[in-house]
C-alpha atoms as a PDB file:
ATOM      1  CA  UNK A   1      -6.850  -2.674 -13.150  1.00  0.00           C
ATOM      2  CA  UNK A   2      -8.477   0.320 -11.639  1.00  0.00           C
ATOM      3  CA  UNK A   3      -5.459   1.821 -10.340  1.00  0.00           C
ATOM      4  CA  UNK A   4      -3.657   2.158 -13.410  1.00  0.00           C
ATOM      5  CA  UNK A   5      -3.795   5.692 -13.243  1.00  0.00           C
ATOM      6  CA  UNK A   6      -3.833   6.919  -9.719  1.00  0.00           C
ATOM      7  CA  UNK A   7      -0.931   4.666  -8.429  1.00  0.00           C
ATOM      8  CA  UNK A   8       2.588   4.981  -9.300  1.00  0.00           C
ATOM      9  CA  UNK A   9       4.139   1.258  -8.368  1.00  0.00           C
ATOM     10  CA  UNK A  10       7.760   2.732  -8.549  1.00  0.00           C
ATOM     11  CA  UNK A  11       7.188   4.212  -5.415  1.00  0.00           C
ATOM     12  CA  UNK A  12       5.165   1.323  -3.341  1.00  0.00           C
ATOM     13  CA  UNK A  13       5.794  -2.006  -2.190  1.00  0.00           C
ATOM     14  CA  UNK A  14       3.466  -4.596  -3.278  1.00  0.00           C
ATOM     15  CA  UNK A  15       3.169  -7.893  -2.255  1.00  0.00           C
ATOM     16  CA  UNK A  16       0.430 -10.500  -4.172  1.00  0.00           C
ATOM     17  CA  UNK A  17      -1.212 -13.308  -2.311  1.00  0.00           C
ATOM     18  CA  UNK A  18      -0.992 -16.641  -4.100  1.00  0.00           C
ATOM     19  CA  UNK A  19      -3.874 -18.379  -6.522  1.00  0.00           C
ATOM     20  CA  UNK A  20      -5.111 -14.570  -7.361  1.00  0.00           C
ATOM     21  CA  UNK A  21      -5.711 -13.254  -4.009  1.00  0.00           C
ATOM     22  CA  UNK A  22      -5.843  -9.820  -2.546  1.00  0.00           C
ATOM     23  CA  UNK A  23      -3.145  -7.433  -3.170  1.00  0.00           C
ATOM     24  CA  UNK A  24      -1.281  -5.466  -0.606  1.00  0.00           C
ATOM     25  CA  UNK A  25       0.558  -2.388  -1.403  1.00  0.00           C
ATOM     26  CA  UNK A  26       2.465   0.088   1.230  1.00  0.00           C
ATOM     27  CA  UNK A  27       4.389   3.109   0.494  1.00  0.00           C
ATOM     28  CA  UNK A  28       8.404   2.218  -0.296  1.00  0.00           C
ATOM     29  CA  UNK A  29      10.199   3.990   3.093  1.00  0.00           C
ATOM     30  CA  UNK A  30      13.424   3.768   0.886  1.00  0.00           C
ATOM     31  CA  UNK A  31      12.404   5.974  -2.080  1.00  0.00           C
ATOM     32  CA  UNK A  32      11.400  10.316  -1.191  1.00  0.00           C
ATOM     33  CA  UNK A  33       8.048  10.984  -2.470  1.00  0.00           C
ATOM     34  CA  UNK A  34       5.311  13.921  -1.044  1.00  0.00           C
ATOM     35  CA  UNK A  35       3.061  12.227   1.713  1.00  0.00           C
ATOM     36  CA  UNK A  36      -0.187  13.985   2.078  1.00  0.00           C
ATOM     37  CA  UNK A  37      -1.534  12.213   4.771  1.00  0.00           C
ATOM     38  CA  UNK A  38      -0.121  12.110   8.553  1.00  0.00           C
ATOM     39  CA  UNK A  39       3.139  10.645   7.546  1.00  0.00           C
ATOM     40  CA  UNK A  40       1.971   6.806   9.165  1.00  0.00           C
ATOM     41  CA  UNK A  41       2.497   3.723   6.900  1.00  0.00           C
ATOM     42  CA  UNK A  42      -0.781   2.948   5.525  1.00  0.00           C
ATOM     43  CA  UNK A  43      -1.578  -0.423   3.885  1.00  0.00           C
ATOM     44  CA  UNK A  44      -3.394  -0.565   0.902  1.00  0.00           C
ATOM     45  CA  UNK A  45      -5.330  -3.997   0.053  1.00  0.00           C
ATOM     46  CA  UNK A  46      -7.175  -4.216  -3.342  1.00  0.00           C
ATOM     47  CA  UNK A  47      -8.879  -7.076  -5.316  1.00  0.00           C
ATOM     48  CA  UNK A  48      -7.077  -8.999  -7.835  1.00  0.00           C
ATOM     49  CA  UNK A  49      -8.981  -6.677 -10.588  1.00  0.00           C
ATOM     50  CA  UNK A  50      -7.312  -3.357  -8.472  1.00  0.00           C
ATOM     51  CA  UNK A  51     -10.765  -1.970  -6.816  1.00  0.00           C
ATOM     52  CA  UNK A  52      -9.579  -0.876  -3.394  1.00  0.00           C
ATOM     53  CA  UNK A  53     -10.871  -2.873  -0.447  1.00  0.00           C
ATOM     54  CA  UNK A  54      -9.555  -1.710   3.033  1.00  0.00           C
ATOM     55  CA  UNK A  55      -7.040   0.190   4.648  1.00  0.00           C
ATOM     56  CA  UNK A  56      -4.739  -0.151   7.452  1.00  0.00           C
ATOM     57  CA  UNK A  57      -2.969   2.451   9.768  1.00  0.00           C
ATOM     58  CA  UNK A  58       0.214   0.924  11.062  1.00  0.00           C
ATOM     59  CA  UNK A  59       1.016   1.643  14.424  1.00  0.00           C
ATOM     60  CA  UNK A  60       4.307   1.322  15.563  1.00  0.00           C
ATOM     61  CA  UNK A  61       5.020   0.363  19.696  1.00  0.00           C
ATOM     62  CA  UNK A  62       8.662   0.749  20.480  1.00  0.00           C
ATOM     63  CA  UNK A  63       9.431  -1.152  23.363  1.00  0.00           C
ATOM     64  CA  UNK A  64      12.416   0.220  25.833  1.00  0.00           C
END
């Protein structure tokens, strides 16, 4: 996997599409760790073999 040594999966969520699909993989809300972007989840979605593919900037409506 390419991310064997950038990402540290104690501190993500990751979730695995069936039959070897893509991989998604947010940041675990639950657990501290340093941010160093704007502090929005992001979703991470890589390839089965780990090469990043997109990103996605959650945006959160509250409704009143």
């Amino acid at each position: 996997m390419e991310w064997v040594d950038q990402i540290n999966l104690q501190d993500l969520k990751v979730s695995v599409a069936p039959s070897g699909g893509p991989i998604a993989v947010v940041r675990d809300e639950t657990k501290f760790t340093a941010v160093q972007t704007s502090g929005k989840p992001i979703i991470f979605i890589f390839s089965p073999s780990g090469e990043l593919k997109s990103t996605i900037k959650v945006i959160l409506f509250v409704h009143v």
